[in-house]
C-alpha atoms as a PDB file:
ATOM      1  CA  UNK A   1     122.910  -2.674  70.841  1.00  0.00           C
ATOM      2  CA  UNK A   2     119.432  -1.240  70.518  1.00  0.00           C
ATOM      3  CA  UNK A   3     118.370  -0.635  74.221  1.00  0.00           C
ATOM      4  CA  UNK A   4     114.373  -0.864  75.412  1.00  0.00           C
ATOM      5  CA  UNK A   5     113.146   2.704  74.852  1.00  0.00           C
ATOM      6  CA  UNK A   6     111.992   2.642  79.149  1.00  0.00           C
ATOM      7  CA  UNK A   7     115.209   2.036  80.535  1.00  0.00           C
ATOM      8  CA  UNK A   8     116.644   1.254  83.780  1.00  0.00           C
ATOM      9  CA  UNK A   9     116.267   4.745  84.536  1.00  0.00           C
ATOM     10  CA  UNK A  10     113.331   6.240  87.617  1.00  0.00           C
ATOM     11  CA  UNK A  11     112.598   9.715  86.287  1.00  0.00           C
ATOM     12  CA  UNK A  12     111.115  12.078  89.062  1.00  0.00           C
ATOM     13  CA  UNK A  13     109.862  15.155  87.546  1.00  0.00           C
ATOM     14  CA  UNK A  14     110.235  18.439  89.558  1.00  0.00           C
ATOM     15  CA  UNK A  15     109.825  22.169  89.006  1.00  0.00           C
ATOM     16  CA  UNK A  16     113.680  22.128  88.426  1.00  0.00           C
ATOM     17  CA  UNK A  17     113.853  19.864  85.505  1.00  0.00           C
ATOM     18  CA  UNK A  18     114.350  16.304  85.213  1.00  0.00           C
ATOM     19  CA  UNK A  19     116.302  13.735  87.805  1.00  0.00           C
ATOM     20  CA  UNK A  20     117.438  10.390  86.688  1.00  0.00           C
ATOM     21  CA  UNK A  21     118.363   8.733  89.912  1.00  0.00           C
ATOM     22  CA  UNK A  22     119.293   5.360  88.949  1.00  0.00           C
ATOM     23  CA  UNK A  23     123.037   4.821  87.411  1.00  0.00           C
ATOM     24  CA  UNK A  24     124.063   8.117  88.560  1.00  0.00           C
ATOM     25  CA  UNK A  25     122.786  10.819  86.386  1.00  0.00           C
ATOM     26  CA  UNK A  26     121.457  14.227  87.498  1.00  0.00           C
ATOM     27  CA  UNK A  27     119.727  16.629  85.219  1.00  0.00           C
ATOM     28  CA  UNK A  28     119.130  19.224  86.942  1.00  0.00           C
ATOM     29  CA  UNK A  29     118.219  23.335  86.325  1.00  0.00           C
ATOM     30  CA  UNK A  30     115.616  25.483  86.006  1.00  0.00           C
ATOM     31  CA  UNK A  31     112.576  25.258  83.107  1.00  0.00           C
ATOM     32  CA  UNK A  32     109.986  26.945  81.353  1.00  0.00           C
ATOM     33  CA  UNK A  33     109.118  30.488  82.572  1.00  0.00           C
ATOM     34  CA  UNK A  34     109.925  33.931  80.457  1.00  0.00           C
ATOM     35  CA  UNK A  35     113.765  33.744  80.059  1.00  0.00           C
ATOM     36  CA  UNK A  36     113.542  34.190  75.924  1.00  0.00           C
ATOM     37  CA  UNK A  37     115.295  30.943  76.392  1.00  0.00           C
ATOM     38  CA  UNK A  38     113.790  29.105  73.210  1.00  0.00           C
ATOM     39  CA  UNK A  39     115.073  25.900  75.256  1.00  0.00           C
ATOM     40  CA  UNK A  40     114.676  27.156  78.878  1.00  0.00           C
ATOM     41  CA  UNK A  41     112.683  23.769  79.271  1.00  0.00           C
ATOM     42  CA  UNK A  42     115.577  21.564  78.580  1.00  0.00           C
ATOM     43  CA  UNK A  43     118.155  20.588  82.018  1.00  0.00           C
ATOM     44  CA  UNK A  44     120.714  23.121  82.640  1.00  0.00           C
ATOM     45  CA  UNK A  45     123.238  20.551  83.382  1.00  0.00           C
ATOM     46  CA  UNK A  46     123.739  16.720  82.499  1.00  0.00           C
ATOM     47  CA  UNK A  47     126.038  14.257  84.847  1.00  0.00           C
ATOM     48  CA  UNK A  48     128.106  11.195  83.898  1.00  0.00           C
ATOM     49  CA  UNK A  49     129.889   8.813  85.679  1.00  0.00           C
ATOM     50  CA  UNK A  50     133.004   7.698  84.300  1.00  0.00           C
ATOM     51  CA  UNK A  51     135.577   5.406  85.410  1.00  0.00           C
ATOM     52  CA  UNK A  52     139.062   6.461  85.680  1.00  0.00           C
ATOM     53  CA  UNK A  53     141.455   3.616  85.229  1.00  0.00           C
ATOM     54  CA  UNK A  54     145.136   4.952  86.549  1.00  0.00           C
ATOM     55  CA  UNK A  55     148.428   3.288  85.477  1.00  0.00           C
ATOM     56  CA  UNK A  56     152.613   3.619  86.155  1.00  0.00           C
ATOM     57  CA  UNK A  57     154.050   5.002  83.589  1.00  0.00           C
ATOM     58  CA  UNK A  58     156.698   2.589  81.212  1.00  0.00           C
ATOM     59  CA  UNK A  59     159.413   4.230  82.799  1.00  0.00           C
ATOM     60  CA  UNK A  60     158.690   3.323  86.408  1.00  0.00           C
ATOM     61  CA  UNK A  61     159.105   0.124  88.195  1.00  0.00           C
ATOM     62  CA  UNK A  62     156.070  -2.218  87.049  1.00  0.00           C
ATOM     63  CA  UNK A  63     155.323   0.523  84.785  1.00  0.00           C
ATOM     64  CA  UNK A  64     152.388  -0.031  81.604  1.00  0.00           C
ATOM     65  CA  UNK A  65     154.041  -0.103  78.188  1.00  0.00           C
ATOM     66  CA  UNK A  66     151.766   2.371  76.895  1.00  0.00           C
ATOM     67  CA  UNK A  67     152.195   5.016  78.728  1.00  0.00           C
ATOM     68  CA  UNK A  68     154.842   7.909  78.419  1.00  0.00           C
ATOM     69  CA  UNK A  69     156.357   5.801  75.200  1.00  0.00           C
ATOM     70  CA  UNK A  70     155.023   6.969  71.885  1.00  0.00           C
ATOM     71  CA  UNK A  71     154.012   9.953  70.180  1.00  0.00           C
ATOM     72  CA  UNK A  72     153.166  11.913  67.072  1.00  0.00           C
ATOM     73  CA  UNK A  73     149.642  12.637  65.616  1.00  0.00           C
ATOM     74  CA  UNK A  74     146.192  11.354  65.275  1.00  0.00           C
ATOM     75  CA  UNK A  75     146.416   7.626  64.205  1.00  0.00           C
ATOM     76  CA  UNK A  76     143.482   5.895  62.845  1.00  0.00           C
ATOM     77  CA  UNK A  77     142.649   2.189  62.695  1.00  0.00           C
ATOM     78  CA  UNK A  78     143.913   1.188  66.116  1.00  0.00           C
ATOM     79  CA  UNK A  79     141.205  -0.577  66.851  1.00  0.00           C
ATOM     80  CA  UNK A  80     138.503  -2.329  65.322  1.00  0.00           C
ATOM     81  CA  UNK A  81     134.946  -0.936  63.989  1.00  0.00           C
ATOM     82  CA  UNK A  82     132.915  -3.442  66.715  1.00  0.00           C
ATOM     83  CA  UNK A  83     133.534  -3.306  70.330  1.00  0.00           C
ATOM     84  CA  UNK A  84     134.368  -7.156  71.537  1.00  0.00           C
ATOM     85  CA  UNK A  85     131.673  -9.079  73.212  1.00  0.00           C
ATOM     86  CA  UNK A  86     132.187  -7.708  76.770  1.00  0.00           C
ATOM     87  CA  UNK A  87     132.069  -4.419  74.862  1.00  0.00           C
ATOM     88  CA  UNK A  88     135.110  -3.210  74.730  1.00  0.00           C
ATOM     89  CA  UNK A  89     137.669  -1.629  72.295  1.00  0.00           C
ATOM     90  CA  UNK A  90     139.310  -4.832  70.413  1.00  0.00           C
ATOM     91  CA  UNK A  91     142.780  -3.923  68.584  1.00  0.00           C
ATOM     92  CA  UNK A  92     142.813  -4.029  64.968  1.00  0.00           C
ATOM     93  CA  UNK A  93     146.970  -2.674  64.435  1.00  0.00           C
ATOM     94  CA  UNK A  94     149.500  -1.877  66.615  1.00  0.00           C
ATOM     95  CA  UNK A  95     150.429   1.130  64.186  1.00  0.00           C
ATOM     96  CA  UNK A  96     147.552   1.855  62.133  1.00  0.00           C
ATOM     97  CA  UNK A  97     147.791   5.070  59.933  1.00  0.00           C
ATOM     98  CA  UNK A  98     147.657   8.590  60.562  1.00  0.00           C
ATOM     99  CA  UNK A  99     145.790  11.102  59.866  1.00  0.00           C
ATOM    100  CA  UNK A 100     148.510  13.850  57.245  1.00  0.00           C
ATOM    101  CA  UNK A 101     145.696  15.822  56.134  1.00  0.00           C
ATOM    102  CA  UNK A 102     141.852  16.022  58.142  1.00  0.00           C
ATOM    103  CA  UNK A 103     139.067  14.503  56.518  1.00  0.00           C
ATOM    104  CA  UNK A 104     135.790  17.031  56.675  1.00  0.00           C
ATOM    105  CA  UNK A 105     132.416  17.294  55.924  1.00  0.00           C
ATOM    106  CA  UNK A 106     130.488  19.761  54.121  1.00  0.00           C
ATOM    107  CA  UNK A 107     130.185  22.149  57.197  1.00  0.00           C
ATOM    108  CA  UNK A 108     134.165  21.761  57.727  1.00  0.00           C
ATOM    109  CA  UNK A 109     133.969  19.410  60.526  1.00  0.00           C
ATOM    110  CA  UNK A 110     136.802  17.126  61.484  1.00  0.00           C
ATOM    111  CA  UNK A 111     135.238  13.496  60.848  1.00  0.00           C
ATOM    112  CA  UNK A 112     136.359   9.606  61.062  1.00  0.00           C
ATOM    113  CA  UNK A 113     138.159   9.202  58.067  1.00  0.00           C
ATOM    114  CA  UNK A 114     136.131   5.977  57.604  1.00  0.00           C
ATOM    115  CA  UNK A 115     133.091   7.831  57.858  1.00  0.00           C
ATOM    116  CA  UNK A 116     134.118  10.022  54.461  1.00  0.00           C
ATOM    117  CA  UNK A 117     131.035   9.955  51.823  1.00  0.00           C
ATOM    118  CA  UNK A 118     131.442  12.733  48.565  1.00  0.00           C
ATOM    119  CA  UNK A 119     127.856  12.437  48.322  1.00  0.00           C
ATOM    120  CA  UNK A 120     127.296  14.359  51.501  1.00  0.00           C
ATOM    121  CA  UNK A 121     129.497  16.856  50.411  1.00  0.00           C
ATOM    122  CA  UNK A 122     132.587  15.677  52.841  1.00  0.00           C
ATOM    123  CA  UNK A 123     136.292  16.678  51.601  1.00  0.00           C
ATOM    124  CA  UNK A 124     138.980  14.078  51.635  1.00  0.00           C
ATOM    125  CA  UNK A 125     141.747  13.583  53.425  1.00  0.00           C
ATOM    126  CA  UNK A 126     144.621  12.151  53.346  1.00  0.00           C
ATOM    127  CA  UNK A 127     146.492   8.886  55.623  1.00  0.00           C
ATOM    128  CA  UNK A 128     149.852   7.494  55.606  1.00  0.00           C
ATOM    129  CA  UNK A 129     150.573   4.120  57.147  1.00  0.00           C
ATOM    130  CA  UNK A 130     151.692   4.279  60.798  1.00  0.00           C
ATOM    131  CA  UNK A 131     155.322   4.415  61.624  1.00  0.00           C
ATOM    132  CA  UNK A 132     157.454   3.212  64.892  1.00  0.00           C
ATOM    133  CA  UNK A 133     156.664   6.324  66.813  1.00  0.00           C
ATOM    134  CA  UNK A 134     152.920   6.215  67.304  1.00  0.00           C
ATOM    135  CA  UNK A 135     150.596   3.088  68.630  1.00  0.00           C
ATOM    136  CA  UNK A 136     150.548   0.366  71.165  1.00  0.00           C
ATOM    137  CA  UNK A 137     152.784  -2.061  72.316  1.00  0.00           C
ATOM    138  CA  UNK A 138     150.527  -5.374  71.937  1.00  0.00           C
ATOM    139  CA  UNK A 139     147.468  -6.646  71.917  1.00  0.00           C
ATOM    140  CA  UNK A 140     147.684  -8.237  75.533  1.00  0.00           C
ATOM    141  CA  UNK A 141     148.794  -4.663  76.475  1.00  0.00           C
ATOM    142  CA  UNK A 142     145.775  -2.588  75.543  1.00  0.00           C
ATOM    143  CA  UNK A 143     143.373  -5.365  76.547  1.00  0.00           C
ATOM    144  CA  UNK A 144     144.429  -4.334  80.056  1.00  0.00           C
ATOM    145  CA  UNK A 145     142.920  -0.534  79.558  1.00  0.00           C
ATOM    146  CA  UNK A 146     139.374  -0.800  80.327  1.00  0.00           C
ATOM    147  CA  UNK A 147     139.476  -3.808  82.635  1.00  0.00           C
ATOM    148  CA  UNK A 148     140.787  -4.060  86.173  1.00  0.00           C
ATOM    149  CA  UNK A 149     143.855  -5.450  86.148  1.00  0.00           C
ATOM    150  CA  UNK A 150     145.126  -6.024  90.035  1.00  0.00           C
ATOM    151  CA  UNK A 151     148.760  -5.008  89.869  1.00  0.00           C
ATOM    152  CA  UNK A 152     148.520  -3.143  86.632  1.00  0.00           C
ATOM    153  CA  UNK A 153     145.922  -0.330  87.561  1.00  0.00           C
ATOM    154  CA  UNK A 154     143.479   0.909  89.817  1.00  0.00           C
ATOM    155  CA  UNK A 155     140.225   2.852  89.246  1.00  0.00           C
ATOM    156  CA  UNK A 156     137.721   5.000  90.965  1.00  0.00           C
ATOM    157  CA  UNK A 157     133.903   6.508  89.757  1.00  0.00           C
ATOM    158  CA  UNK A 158     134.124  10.299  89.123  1.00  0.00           C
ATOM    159  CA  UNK A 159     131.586  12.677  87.727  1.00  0.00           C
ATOM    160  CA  UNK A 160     131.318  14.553  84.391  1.00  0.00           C
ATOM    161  CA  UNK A 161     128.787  17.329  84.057  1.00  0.00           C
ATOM    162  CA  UNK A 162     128.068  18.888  80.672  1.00  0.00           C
ATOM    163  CA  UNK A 163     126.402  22.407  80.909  1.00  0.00           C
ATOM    164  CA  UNK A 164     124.009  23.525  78.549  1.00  0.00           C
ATOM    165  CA  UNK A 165     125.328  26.614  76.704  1.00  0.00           C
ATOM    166  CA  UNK A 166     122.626  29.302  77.202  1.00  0.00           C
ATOM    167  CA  UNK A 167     120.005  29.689  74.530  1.00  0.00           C
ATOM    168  CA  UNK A 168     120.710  26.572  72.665  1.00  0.00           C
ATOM    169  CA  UNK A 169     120.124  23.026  73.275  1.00  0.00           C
ATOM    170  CA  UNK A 170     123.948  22.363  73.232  1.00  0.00           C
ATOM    171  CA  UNK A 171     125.831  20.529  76.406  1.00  0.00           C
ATOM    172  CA  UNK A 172     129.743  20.708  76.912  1.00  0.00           C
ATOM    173  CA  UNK A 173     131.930  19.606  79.379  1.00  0.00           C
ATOM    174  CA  UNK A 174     135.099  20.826  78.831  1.00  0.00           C
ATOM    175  CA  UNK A 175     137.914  20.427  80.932  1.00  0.00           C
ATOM    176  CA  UNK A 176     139.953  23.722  80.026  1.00  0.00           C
ATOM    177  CA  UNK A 177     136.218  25.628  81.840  1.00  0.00           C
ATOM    178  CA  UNK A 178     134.455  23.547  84.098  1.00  0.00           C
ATOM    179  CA  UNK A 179     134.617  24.927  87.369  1.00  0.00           C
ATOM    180  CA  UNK A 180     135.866  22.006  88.916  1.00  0.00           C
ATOM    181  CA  UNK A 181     138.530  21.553  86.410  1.00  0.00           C
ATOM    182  CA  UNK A 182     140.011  24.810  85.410  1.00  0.00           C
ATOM    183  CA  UNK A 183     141.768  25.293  88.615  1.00  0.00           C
ATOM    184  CA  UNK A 184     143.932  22.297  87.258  1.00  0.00           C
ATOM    185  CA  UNK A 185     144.827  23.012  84.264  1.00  0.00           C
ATOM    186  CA  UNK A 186     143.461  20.583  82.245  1.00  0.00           C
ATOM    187  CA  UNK A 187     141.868  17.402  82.628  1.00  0.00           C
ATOM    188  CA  UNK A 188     143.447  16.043  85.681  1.00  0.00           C
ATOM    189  CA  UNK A 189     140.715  14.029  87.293  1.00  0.00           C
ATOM    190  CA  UNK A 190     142.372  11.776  89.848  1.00  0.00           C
ATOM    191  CA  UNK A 191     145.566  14.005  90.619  1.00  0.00           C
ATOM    192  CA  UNK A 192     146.648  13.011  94.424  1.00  0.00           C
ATOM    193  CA  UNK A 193     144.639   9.713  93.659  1.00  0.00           C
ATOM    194  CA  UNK A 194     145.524   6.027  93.250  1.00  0.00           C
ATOM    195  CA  UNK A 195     149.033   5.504  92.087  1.00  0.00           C
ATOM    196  CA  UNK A 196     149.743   9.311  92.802  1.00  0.00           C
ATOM    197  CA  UNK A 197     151.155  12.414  90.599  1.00  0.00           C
ATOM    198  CA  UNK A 198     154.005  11.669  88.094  1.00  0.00           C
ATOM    199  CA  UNK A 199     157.273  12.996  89.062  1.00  0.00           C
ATOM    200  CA  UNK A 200     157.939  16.554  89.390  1.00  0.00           C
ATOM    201  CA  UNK A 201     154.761  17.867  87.523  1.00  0.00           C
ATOM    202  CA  UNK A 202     152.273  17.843  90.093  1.00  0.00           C
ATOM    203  CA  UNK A 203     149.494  15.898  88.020  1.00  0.00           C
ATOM    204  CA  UNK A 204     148.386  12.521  87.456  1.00  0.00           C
ATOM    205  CA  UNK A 205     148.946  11.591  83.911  1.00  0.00           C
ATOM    206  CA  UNK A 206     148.426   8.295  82.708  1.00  0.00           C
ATOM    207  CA  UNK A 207     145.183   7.025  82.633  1.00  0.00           C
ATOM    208  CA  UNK A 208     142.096   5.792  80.826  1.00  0.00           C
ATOM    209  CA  UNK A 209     138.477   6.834  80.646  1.00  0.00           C
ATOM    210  CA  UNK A 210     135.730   5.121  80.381  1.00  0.00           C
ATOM    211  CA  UNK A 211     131.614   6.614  79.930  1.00  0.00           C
ATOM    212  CA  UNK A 212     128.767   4.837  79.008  1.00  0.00           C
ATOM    213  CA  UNK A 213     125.515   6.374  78.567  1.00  0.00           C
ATOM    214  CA  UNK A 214     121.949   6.077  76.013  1.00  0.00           C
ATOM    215  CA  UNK A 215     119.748   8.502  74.164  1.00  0.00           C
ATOM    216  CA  UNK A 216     116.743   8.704  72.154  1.00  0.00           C
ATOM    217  CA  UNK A 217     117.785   9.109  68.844  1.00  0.00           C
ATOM    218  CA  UNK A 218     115.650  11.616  66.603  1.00  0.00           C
ATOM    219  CA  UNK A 219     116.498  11.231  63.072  1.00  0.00           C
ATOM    220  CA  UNK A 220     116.336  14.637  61.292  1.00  0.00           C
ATOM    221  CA  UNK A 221     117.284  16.812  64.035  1.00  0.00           C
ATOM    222  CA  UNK A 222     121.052  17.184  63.093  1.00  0.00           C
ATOM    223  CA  UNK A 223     121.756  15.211  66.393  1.00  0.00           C
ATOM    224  CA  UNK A 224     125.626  15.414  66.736  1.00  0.00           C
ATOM    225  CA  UNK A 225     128.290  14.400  69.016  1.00  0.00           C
ATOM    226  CA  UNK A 226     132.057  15.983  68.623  1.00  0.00           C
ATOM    227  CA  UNK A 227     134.587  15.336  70.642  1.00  0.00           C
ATOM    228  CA  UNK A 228     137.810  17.027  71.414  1.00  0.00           C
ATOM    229  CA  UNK A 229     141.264  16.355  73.330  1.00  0.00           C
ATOM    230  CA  UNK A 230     144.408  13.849  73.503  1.00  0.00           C
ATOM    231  CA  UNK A 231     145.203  11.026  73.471  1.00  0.00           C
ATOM    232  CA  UNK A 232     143.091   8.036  72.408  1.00  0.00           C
ATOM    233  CA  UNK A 233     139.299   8.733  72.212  1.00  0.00           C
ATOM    234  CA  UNK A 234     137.019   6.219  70.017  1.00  0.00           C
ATOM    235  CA  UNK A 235     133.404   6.904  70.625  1.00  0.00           C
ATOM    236  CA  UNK A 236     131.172   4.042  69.630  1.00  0.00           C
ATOM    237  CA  UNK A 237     127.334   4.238  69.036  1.00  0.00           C
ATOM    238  CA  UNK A 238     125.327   1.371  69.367  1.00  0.00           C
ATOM    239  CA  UNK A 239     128.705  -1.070  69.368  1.00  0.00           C
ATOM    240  CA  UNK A 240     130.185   0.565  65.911  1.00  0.00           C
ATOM    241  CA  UNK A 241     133.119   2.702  65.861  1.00  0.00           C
ATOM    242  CA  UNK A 242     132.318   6.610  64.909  1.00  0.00           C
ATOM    243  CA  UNK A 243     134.866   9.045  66.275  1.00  0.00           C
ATOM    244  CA  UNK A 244     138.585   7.264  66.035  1.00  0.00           C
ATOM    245  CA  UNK A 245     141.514   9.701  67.091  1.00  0.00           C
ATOM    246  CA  UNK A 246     143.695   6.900  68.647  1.00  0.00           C
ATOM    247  CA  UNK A 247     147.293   7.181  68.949  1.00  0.00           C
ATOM    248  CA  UNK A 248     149.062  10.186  71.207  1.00  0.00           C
ATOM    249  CA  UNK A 249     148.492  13.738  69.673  1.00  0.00           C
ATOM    250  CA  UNK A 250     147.729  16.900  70.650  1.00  0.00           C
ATOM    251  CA  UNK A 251     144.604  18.108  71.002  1.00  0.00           C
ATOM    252  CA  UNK A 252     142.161  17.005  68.280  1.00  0.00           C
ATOM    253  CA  UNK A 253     138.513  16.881  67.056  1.00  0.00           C
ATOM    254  CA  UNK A 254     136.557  15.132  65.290  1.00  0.00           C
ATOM    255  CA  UNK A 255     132.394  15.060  64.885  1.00  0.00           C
ATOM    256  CA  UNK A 256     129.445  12.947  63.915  1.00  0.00           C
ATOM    257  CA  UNK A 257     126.352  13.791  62.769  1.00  0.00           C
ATOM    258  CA  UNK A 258     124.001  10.826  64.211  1.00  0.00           C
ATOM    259  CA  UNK A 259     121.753  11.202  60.441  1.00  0.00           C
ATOM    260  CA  UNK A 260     124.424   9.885  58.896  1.00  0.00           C
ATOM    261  CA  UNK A 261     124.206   6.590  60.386  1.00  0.00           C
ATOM    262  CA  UNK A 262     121.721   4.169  58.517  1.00  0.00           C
ATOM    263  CA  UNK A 263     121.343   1.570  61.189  1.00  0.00           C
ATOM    264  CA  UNK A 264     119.639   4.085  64.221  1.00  0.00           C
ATOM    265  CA  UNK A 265     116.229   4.026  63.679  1.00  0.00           C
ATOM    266  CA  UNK A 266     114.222   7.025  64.638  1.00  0.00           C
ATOM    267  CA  UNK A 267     112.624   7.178  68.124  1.00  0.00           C
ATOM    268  CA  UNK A 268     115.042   4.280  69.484  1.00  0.00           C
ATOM    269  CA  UNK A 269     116.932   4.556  72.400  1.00  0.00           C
ATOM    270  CA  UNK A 270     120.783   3.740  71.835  1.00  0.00           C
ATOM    271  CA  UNK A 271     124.085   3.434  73.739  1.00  0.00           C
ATOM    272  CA  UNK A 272     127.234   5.413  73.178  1.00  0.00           C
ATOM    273  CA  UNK A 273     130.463   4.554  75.020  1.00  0.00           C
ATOM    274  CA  UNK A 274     133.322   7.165  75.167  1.00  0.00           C
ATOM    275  CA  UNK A 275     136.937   5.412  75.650  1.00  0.00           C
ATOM    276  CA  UNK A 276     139.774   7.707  76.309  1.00  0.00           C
ATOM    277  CA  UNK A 277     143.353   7.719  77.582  1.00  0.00           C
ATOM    278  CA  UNK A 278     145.551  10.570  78.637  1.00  0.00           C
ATOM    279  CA  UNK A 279     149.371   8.585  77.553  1.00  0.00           C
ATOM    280  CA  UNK A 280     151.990  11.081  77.891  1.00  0.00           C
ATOM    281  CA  UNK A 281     152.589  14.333  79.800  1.00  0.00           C
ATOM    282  CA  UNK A 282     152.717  17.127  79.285  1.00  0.00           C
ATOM    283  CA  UNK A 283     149.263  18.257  78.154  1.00  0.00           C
ATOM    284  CA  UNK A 284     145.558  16.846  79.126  1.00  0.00           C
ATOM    285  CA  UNK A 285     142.173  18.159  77.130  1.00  0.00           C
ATOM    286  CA  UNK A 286     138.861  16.197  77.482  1.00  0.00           C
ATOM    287  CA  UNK A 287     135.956  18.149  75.720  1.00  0.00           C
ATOM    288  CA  UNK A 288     132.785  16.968  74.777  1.00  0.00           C
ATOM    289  CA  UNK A 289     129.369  18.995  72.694  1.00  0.00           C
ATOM    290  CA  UNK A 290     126.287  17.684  71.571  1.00  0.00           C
ATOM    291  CA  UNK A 291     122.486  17.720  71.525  1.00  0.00           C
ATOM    292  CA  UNK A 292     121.828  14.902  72.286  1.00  0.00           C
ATOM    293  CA  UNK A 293     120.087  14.276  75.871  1.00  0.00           C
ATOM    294  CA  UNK A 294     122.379  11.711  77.055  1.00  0.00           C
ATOM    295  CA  UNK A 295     120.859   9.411  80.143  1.00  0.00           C
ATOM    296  CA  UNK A 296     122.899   7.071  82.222  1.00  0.00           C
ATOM    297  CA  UNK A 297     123.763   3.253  81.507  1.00  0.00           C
ATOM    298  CA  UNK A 298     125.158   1.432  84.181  1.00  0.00           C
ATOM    299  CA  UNK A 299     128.835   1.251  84.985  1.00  0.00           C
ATOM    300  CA  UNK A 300     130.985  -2.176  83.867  1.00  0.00           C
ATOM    301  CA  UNK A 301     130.348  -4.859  85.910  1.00  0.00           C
ATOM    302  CA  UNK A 302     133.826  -5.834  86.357  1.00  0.00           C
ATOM    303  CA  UNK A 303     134.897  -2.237  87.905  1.00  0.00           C
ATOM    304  CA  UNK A 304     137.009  -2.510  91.591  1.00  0.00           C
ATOM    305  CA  UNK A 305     136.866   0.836  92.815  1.00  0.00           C
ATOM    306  CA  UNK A 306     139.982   1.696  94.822  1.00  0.00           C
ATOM    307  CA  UNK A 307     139.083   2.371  98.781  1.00  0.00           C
END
């Protein structure tokens, strides 16, 4: 969906940088002045809202069939290439195929397997058809992860920030070194919270993630957006599927270079939605780089946060 280049957005400019104050992002730091900082003038720091979606586990009482039930590796084809009309993830196969060997492109990147071109220079891969281990349960089932669901989950609004890394024009967040993650050992954003910690390991596992924001895309720039963790993560620009490492895994990554999409047109602003879920314990990794200057979009209009 190709979003008016103003936005929703009220930009107050100040010797600090650059505030967005409507839909909850902050871009804040310091700018210009003699640092040899060839992009001193860019935010330090980039916020996101996302909303955390928490659910019981398939082995408690009312528990969601999704969670703590499957594993193996990165299974593609989950879900289809175009969000459904409320804009959401729409199943495609409650198997799909996984990923035996990476597919890459010509700077060794991880990338969608359905993104593979040999004219660009990309290596192939290899995929086997999905097997009993890995997936979802049924359509009805996954419909219920990015929606409120009374009964079936509870969510609450909690903030992202990606840091620029110093001398580039790079953000991250990363769970594994953000200051107000590392202390838990992974990404752990609601532990204490909603339906409460998991048995005896002290976290809250079992939840999705949801993050919508826009940017201005500038074709030619080698704009990119690479994301890294477990489980399910699809990132979709402008409605179409880019990034697809669905299934439970371990921590993988996968990257996309915004040029090679022929449908953004330079100087347009766009949306891209991040949709994750953390399935099974025992391990949680949420990481996300790019140059791009992402801007909040408003939050979904159906979201209940929990009191």
């Amino acid at each position: 969906m190709n979003l008016s280049q103003g936005g929703k957005q009220a930009c107050l400019m100040t010797g600090l940088g650059v505030m967005l104050v409507a839909g909850g992002l902050i871009a804040g730091g310091q700018s210009g002045g003699t640092t040899g900082d060839a992009f001193a003038s860019l935010p330090n720091s980039l916020t996101l809202n996302a909303v955390i979606r928490d659910f019981r586990s398939g082995d408690q009482v009312n528990g969601h069939p999704d969670f703590q039930r499957f594993s193996g590796t990165t299974t593609v084809g989950l879900v289809r290439d175009r969000l459904s009309s409320d804009g959401l993830p729409q199943m495609l196969s409650l198997r799909g195929q996984t990923i035996s060997t990476e597919f890459r492109d010509s700077q060794g990147r991880n990338i969608n397997p359905a993104m593979f071109d040999a004219t660009r220079g990309d290596v192939r891969g290899s995929l086997v058809a999905g097997g009993s281990g890995n997936g979802l349960s049924s359509e009805a089932s996954f419909n219920q992860w990015y929606r409120d669901v009374p009964g079936v989950n509870l969510s609450r609004t909690v903030p992202l920030t990606l840091r620029r890394v110093s001398g580039t024009n790079r953000y991250v967040f990363d769970s594994a070194t953000a200051p107000e993650f590392v202390h838990l050992g992974g990404f752990f954003p609601i532990n204490g919270d909603l339906f409460g910690n998991y048995a005896s390991t002290g976290r809250n596992f079992h939840f999705t993630t949801q993050l919508n924001t826009t940017f201005i895309y500038e074709r030619g720039r080698g704009e990119v957006f690479t994301f890294t963790g477990d489980d399910d993560v699809w990132v979709v620009i402008d409605g179409r599927l880019v990034i697809d490492l669905g299934g439970l895994h371990s921590a993988k990554s996968q990257t996309i270079d915004l040029d090679r999409l022929p449908w953004l047109t330079d100087g347009q602003t766009y949306e891209l939605r991040v949709f994750h879920a953390e399935r099974r314990t025992t391990q949680s990794n949420f990481r996300m780089e790019t140059t791009l200057r992402l801007r909040a979009a408003d939050l979904p209009a159906d979201t209940a946060l929990a009191d």
